[in-house]
Protein backbone atom coordinates (compact mmCIF):
# COMPACT_ATOMS: atom_id res chain seq x y z
CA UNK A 1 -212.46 2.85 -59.99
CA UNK A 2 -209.72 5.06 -61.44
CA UNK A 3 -209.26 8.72 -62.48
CA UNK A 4 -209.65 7.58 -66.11
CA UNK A 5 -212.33 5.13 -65.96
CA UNK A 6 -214.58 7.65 -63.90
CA UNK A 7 -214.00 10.48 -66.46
CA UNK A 8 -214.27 7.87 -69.41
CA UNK A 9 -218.56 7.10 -67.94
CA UNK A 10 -218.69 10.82 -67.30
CA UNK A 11 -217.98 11.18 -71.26
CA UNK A 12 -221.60 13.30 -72.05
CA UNK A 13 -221.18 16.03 -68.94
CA UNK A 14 -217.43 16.57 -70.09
CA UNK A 15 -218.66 17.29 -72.96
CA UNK A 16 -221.38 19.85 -72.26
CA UNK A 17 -219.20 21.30 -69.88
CA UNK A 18 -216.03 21.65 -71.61
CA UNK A 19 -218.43 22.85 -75.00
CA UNK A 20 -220.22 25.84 -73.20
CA UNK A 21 -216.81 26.88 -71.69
CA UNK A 22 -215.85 27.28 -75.53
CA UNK A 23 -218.38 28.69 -76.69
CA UNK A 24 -218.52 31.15 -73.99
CA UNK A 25 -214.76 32.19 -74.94
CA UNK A 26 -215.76 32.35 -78.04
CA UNK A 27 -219.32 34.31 -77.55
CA UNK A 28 -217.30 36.73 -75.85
CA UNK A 29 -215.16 37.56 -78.54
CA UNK A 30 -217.25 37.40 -81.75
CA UNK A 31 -220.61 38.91 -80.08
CA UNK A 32 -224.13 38.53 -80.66
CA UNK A 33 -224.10 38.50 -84.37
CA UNK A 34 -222.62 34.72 -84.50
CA UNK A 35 -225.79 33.86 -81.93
CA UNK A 36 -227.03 31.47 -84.52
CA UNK A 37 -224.15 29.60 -85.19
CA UNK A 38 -223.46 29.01 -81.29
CA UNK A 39 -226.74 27.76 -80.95
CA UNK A 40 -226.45 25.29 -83.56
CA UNK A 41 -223.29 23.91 -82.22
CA UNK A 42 -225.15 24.14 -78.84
CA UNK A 43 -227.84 21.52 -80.72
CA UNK A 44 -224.47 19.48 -81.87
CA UNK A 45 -223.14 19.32 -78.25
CA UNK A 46 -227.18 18.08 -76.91
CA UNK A 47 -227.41 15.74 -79.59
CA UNK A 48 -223.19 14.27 -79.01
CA UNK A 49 -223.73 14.20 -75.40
CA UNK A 50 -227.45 11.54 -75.87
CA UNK A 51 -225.14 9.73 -78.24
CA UNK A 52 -222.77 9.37 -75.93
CA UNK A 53 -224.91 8.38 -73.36
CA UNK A 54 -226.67 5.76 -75.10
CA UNK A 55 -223.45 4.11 -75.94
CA UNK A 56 -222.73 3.84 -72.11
CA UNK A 57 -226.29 1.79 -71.78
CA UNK A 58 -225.73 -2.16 -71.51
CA UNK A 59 -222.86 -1.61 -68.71
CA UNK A 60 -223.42 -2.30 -65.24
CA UNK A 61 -224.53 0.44 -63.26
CA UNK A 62 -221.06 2.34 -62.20
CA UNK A 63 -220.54 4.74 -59.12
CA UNK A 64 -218.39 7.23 -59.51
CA UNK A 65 -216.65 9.72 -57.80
CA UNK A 66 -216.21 7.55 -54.19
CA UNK A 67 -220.03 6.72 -54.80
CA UNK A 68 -221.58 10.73 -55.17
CA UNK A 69 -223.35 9.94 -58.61
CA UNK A 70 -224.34 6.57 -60.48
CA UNK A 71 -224.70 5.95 -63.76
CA UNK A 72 -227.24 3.29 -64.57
CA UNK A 73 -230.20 2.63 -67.18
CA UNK A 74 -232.35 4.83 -65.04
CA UNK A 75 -229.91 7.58 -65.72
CA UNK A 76 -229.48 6.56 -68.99
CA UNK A 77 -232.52 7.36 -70.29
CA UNK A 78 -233.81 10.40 -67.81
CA UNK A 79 -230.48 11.95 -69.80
CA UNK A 80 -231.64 11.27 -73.27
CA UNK A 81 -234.74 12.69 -72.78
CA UNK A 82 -233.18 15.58 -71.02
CA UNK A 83 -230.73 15.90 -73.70
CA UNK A 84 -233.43 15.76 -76.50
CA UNK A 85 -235.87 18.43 -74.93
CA UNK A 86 -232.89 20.74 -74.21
CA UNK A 87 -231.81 20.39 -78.10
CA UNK A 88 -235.25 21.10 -79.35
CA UNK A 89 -235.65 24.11 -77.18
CA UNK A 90 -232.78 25.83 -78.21
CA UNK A 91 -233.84 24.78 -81.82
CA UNK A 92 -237.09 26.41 -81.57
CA UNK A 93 -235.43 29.68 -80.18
CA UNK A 94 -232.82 30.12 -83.35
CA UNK A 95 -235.89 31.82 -85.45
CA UNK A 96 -237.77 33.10 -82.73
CA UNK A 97 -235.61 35.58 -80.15
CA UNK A 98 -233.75 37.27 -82.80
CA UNK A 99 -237.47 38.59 -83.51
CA UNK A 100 -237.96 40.13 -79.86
CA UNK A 101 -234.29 41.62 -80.31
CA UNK A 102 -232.78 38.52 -77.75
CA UNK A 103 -230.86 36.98 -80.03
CA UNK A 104 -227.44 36.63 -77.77
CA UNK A 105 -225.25 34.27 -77.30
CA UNK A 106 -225.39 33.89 -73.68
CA UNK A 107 -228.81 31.69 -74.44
CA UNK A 108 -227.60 28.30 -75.51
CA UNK A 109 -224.88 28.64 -73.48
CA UNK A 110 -227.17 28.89 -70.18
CA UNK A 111 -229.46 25.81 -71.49
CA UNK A 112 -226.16 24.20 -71.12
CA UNK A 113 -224.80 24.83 -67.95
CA UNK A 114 -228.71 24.16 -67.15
CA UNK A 115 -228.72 20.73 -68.58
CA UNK A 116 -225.05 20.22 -67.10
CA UNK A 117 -226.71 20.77 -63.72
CA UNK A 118 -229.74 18.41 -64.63
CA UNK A 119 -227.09 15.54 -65.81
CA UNK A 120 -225.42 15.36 -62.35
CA UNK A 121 -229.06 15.96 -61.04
CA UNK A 122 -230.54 12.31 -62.45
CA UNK A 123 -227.04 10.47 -61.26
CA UNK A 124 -226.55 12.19 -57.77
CA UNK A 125 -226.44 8.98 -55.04
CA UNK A 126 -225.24 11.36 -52.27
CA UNK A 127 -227.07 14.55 -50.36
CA UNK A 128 -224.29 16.61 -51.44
CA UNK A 129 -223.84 15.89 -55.20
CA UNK A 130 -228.42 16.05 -54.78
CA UNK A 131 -227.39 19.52 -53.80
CA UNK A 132 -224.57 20.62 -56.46
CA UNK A 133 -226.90 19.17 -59.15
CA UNK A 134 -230.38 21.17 -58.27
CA UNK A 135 -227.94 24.37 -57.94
CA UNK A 136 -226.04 23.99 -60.92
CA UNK A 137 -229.81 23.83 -62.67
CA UNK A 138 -231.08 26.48 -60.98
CA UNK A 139 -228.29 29.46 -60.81
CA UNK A 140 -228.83 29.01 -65.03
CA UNK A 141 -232.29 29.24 -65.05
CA UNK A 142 -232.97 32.25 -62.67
CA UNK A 143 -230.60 33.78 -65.82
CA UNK A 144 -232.83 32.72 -68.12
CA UNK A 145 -236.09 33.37 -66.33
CA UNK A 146 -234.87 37.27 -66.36
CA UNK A 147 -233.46 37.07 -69.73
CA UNK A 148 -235.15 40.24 -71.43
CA UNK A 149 -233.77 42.74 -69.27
CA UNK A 150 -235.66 45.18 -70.61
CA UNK A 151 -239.09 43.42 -69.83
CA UNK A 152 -240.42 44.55 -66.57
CA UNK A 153 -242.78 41.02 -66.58
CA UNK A 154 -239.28 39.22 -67.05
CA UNK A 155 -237.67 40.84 -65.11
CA UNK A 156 -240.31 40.02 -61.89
CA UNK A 157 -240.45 36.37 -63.56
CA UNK A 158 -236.51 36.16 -62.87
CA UNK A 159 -236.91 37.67 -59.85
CA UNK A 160 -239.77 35.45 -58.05
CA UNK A 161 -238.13 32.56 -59.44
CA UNK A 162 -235.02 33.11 -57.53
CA UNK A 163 -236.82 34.07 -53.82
CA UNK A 164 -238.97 31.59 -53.79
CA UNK A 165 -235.68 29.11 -55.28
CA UNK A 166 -233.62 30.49 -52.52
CA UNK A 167 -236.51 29.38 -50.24
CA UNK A 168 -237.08 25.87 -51.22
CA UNK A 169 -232.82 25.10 -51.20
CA UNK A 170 -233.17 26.22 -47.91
CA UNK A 171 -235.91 23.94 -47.26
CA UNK A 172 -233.98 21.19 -48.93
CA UNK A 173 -230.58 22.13 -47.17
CA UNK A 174 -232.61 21.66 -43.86
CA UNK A 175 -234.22 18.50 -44.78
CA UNK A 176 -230.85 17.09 -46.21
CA UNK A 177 -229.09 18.28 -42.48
CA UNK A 178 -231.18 16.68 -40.35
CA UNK A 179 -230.94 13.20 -42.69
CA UNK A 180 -227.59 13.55 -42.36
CA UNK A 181 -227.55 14.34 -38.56
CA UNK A 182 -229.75 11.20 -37.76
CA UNK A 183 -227.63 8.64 -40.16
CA UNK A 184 -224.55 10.39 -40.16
CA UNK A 185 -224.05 9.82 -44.15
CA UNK A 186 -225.16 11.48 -47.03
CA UNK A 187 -224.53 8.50 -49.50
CA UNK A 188 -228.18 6.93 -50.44
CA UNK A 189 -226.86 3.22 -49.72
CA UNK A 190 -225.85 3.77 -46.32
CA UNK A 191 -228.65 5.67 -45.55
CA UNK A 192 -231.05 3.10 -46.94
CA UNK A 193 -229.32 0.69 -44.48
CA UNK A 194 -229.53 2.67 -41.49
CA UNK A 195 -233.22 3.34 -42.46
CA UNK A 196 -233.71 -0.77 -42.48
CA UNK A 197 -232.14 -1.48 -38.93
CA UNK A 198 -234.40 -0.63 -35.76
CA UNK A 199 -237.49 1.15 -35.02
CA UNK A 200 -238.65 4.31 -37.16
CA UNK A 201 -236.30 7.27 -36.87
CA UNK A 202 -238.51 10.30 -36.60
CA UNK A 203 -235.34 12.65 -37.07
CA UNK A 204 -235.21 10.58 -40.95
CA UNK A 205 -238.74 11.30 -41.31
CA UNK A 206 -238.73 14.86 -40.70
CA UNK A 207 -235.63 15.13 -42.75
CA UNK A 208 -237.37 13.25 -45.57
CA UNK A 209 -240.27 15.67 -45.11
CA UNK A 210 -238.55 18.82 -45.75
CA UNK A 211 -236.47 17.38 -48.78
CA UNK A 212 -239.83 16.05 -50.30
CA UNK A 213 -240.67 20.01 -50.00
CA UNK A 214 -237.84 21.15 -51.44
CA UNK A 215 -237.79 18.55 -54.26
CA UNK A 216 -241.63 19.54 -55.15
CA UNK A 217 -240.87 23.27 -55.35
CA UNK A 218 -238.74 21.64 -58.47
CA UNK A 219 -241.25 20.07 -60.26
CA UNK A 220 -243.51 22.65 -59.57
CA UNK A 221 -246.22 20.23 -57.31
CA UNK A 222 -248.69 22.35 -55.34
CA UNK A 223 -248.43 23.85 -52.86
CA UNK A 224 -245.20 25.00 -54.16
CA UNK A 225 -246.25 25.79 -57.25
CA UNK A 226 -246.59 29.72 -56.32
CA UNK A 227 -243.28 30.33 -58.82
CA UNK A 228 -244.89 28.45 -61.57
CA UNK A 229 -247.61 30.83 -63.62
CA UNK A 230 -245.73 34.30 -62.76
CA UNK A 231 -242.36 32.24 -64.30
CA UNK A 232 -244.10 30.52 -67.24
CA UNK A 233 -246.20 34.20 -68.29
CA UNK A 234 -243.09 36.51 -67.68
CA UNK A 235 -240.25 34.54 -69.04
CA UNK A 236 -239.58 35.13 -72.99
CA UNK A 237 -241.72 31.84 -74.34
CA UNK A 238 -238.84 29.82 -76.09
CA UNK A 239 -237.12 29.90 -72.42
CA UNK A 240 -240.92 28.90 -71.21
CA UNK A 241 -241.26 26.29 -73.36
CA UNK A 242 -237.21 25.25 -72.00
CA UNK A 243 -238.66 25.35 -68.00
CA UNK A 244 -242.17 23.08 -69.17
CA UNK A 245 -240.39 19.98 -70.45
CA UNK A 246 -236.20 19.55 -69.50
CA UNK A 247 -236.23 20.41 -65.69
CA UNK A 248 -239.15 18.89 -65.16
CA UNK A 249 -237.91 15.03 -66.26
CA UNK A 250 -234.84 15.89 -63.84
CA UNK A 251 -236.66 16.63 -60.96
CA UNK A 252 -239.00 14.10 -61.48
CA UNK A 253 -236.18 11.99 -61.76
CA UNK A 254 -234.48 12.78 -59.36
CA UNK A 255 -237.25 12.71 -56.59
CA UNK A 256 -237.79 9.02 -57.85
CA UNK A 257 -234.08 8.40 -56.74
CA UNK A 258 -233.74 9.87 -53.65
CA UNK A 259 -236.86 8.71 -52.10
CA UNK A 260 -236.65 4.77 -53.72
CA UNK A 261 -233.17 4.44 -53.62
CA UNK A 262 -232.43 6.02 -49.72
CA UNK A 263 -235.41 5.27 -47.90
CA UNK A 264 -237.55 2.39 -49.82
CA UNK A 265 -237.91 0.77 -46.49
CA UNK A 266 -240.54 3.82 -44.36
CA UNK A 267 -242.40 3.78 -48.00
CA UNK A 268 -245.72 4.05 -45.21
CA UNK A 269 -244.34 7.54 -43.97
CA UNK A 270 -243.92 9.12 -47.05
CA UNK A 271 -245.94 7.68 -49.54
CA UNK A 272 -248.78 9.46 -47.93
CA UNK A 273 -247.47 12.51 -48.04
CA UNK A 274 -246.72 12.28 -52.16
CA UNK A 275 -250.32 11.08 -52.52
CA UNK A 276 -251.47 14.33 -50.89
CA UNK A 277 -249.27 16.58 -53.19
CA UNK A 278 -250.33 14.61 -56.35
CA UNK A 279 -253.82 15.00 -55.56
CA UNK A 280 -253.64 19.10 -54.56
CA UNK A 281 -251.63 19.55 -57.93
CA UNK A 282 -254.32 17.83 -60.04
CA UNK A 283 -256.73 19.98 -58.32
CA UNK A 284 -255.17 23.39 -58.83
CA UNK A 285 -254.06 22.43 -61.83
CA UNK A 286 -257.38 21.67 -62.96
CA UNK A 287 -259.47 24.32 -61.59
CA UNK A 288 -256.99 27.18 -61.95
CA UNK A 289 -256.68 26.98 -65.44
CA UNK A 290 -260.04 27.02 -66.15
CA UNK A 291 -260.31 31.16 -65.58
CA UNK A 292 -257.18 31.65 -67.80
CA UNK A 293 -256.86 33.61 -70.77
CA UNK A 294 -253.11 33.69 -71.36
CA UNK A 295 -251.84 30.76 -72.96
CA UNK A 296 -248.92 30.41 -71.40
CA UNK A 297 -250.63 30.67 -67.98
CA UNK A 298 -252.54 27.71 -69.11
CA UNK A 299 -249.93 26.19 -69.74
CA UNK A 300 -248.20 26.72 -66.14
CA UNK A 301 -251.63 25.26 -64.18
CA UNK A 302 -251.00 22.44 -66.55
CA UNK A 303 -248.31 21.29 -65.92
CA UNK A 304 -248.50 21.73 -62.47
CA UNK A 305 -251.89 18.95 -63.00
CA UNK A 306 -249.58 16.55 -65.32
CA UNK A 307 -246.38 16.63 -62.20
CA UNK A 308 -249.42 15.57 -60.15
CA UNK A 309 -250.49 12.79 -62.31
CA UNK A 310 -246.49 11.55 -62.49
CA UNK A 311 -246.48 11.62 -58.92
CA UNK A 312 -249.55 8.97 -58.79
CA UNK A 313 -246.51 6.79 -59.91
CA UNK A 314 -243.88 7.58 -57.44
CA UNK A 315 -246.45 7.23 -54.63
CA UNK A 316 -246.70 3.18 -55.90
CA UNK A 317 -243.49 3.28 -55.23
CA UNK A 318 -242.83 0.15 -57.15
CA UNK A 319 -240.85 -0.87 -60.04
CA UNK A 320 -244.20 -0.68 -62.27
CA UNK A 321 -244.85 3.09 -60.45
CA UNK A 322 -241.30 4.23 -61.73
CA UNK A 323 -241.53 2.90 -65.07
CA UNK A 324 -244.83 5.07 -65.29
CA UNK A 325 -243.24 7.89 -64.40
CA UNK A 326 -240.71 7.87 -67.27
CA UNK A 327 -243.35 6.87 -70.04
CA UNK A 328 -245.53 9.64 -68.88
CA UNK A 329 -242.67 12.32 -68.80
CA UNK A 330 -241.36 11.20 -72.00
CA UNK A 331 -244.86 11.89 -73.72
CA UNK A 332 -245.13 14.70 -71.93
CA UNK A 333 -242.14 16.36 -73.48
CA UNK A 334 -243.09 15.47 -76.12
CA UNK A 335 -246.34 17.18 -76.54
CA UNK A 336 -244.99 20.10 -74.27
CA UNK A 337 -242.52 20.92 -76.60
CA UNK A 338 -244.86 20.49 -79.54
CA UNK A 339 -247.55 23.02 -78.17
CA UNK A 340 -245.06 25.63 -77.39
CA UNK A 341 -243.49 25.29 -80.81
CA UNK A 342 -246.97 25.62 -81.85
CA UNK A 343 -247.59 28.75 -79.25
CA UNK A 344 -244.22 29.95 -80.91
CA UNK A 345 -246.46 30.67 -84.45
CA UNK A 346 -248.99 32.83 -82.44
CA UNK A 347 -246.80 35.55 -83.89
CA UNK A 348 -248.10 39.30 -86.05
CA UNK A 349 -246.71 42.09 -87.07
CA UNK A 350 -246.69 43.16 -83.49
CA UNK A 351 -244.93 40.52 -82.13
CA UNK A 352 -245.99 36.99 -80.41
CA UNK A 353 -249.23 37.41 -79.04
CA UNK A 354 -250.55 35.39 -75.50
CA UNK A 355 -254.31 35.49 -75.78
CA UNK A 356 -256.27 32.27 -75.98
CA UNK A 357 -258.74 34.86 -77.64
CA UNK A 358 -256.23 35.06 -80.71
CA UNK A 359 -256.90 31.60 -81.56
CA UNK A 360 -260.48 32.21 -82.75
CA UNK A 361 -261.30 31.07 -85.75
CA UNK A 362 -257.89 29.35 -86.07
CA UNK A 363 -258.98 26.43 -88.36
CA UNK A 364 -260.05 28.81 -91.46
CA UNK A 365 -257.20 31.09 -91.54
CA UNK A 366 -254.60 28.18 -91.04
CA UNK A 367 -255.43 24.93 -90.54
CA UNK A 368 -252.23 23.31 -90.04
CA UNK A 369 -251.76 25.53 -86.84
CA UNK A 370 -255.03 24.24 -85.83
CA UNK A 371 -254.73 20.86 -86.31
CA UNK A 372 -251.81 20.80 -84.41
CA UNK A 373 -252.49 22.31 -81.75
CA UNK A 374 -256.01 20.36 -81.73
CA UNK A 375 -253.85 17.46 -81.48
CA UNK A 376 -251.95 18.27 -78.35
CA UNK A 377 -254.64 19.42 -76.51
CA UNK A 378 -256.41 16.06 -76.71
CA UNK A 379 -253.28 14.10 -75.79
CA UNK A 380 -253.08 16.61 -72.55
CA UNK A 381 -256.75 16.07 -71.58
CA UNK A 382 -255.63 12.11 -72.14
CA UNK A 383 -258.13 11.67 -75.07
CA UNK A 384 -257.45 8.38 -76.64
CA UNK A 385 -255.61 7.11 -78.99
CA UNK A 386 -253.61 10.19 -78.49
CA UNK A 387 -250.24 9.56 -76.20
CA UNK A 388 -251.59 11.31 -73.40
CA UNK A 389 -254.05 8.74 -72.97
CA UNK A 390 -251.49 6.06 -72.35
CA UNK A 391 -249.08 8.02 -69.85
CA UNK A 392 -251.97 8.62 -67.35
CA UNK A 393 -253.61 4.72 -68.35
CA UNK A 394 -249.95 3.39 -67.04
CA UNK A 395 -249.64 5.63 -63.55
CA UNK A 396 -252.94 4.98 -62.82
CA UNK A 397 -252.39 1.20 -63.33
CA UNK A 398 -249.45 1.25 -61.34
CA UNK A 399 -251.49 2.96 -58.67
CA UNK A 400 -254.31 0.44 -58.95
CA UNK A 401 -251.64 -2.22 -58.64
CA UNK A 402 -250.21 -0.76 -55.38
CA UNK A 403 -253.70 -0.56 -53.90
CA UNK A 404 -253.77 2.75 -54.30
CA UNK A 405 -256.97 2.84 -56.25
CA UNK A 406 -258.63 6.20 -54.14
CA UNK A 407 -255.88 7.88 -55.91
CA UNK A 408 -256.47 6.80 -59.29
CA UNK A 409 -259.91 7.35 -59.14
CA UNK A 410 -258.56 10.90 -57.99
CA UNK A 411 -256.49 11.03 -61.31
CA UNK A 412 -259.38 10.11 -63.70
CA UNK A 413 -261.85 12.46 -61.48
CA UNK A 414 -258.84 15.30 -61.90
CA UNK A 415 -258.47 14.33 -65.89
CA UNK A 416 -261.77 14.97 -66.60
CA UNK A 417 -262.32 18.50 -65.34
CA UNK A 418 -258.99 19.28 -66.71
CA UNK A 419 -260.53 17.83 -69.83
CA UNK A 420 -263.07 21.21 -69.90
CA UNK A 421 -260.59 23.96 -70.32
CA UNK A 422 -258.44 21.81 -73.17
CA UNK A 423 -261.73 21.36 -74.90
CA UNK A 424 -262.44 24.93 -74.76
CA UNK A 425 -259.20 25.88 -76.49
CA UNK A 426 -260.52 23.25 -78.77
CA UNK A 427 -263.75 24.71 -79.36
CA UNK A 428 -261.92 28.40 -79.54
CA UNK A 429 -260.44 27.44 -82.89
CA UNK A 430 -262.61 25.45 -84.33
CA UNK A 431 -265.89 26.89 -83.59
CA UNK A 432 -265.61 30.81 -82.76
CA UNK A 433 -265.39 33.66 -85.38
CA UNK A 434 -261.86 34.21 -87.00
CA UNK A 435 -259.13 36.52 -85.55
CA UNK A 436 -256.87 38.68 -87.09
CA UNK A 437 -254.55 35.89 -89.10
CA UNK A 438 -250.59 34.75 -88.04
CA UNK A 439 -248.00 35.91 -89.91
CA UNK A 440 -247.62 33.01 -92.23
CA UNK A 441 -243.32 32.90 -92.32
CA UNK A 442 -242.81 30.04 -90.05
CA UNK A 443 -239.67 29.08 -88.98
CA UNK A 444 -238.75 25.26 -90.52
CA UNK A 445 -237.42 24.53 -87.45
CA UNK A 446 -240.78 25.36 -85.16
CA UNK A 447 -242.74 24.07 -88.35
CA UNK A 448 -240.68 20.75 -87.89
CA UNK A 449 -241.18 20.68 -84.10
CA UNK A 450 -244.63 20.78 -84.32
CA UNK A 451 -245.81 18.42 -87.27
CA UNK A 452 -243.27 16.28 -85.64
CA UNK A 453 -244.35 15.87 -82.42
CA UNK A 454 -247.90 15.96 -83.24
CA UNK A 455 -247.62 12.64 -85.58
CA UNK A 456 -245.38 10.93 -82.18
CA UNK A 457 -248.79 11.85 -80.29
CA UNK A 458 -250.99 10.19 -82.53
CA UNK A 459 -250.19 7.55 -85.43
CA UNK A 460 -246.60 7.02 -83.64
CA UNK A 461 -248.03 6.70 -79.91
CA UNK A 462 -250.06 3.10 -80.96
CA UNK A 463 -246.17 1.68 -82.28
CA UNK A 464 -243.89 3.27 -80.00
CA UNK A 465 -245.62 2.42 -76.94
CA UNK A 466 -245.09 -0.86 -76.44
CA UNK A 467 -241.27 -0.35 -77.17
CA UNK A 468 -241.39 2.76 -74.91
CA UNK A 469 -242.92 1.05 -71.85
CA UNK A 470 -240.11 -2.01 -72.34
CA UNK A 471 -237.30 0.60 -72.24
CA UNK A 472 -238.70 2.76 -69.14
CA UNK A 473 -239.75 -0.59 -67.00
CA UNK A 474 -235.64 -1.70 -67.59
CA UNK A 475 -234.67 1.40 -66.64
CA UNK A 476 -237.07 1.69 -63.66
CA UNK A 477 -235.47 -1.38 -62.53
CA UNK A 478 -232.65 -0.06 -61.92
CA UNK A 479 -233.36 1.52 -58.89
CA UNK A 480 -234.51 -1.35 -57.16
């Protein structure tokens, strides 16, 4: 393939790329006051570059760059919904950090370079361009983990993030090493080959081992979850809300790819080992937030329970398992994003405010607010009809299918203690006596966000889920 026909299917990450360079020239020269406008044209560049891509979709798969990344459907779509989270994001920030005195211009321009990183992360077909990807992601977001300098909670948020970061690379690096010493390649093809021919290499399995650590620190799986509630309570919440949805489809995506697409064939060495990490994030994530009584920290051991639940489907390992995966982490953005646009009104004359406390009462002194956020917290505890429902019914289907049916049982066991401290939100706002009111000058933008994705997760989710699942079982099918 030529110079100009590789850059031509690399049209969306030229893009980003080549816009953040701009407006980074240009930040630097206009200053903070023009913050806004960069992050609107930061929205434009999110929204060109998942047009972009979805004009590429329909073409055969394409390797590019001597084979380091690979643009297929699977790609495709792990993208859009990269692309879409990222733009609502930095939407929901536009009315919100200029409040806590944050409004620079260095913030869309990190989501970004972020999002750049998580692009090349979703197409990487090689060890090395695995590598560049994760790295790319992660220099950005140790940034934006520490972005209030003048927090002290930030601050340690930033700088936990990075240590334990710099740990699991180094895991990774390891794991990657000694796959490469014991195939001598780093492309995913070859290695899958090697992997086929002979008895068991116990050098690939070890190697496979450590990148399955390094991978999990990522998505945030127990036991490497340690980063996860520190990160999520210290970090300003629009970046929060930023770390719970985009670089968790990447990872997620990404850990699909390496382990289907380079070694499908010792499924029966690793497979057990994702089943165990599934089933210890469902259980810290549902017995860890039950003692919580910062939002946001709830909000951490959550979503280290719902990368548990998506890793039911990876452990199937099958075409079915992956298409699971991507219809659970596509409603899962959704109704991440939709919460934290909702945790984004907790806001009084003080500033935002944490508490779950602070939520008493919330249906008489705004019931919009509480409706809302009534509505996500059923489709996280997988209440149906709402669209949490449906992305654990279709893991734990796929894991039925693969006769792995101890660890759905696991899953709906896990889902319904989760299901007590989502209910007692629930109760918090509907039941206990009134707090102290919001302010009541919402943002359109975090007013949009919410209603939004709160009629997706329930009068939407019965339409769009039969479309959804045909979309994410083609592009699960590309890696097989």
């Amino acid at each position: 393939m030529g110079v100009i026909e590789t850059l031509t299917h690399a049209f969306p990450e030229l893009l980003l790329v080549l816009g953040g360079m701009i407006l980074l020239i240009t930040g630097v020269f206009l200053g903070d006051r023009y913050s806004r406008h960069i992050s609107l044209i930061a929205v434009a560049l999110m929204i060109g570059a998942a047009i972009l891509t979805l004009l590429g979709q329909g073409a055969s798969a394409n390797a590019l760059f001597d084979g380091a990344f690979r643009i297929d459907d699977f790609a495709v779509f792990s993208k859009i919904v990269i692309f879409v989270a990222a733009a609502f994001a930095i939407l929901m920030s536009i009315g919100t950090l200029p409040g806590e005195e944050l409004g620079r211009f260095e913030y869309p321009i990190l989501i970004i370079l972020a999002v750049f990183g998580m692009s090349l992360m979703v197409s990487a077909s090689d060890l090395i361009s695995l590598y560049m990807g994760v790295e790319t992601q992660s220099l950005a977001l140790y940034i934006l983990a520490a972005f209030n300098r003048d927090s002290r909670r930030s601050t340690e948020a930033g700088l936990k993030y990075f240590v334990l970061g710099a740990l699991s690379s180094g895991l990774l690096l390891y794991g990657a090493s000694l796959i490469y010493g014991f195939t001598g390649s780093t492309q995913f093809e070859t290695i899958a080959r090697i992997a086929t021919s002979g008895e068991t290499n116990i050098g690939l399995v070890f190697g496979v081992v450590f990148l399955i650590a390094g991978l999990a620190f990522k998505v945030s799986a127990a036991p490497f979850h340690m980063w996860t509630p520190d990160v999520y309570e210290g970090a300003p919440t629009p970046v929060t809300a930023f770390f719970a949805a985009a670089p968790k489809v990447a990872a997620i995506a990404l850990f699909s790819r390496v382990l289907v697409t380079s070694v499908p064939d010792i499924i029966d060495q690793w497979r057990p080992i994702i089943a165990i990490i599934s089933v210890a994030s469902m259980t810290v994530g549902a017995f860890s937030a039950i003692v919580q009584v910062n939002i946001k920290r709830l909000m951490a051991y959550s979503s280290i329970g719902h990368m548990g639940y998506a890793l039911i489907g990876l452990a199937a390992g099958t075409p079915e398992g992956i298409g699971s995966i991507l219809i659970y982490m596509t409603i899962y953005v959704v109704m991440t994003i939709g919460a934290f646009a909702c945790i984004l009104m907790m806001r009084r004359r003080g500033g935002l405010t944490e508490k779950i406390a602070d939520l008493s009462g919330l249906s008489k002194t705004n019931a919009p607010l509480a409706l809302m956020l009534t509505v996500f917290m059923f489709s996280m505890a997988g209440v149906p009809p709402a669209g949490g429902f449906f992305g654990k019914w279709y893991v734990f289907l796929a894991a039925v299918n693969a006769d792995l049916v101890w660890l759905a049982i696991a899953g709906a066991v896990a889902s319904v203690i989760s299901a007590f401290y989502y209910l007692k939100v629930i109760w918090v706002i509907w039941f206990d006596e009134p707090a102290p009111t919001f302010e009541r000058e919402v943002k359109p933008a975090l007013r949009f966000t919410a209603a939004g994705a709160a009629f997706l997760m329930f009068p939407l989710t019965l339409f769009l889920v039969g479309p959804l699942r045909e979309a994410a079982n083609h592009a699960a099918s590309a890696l097989f």
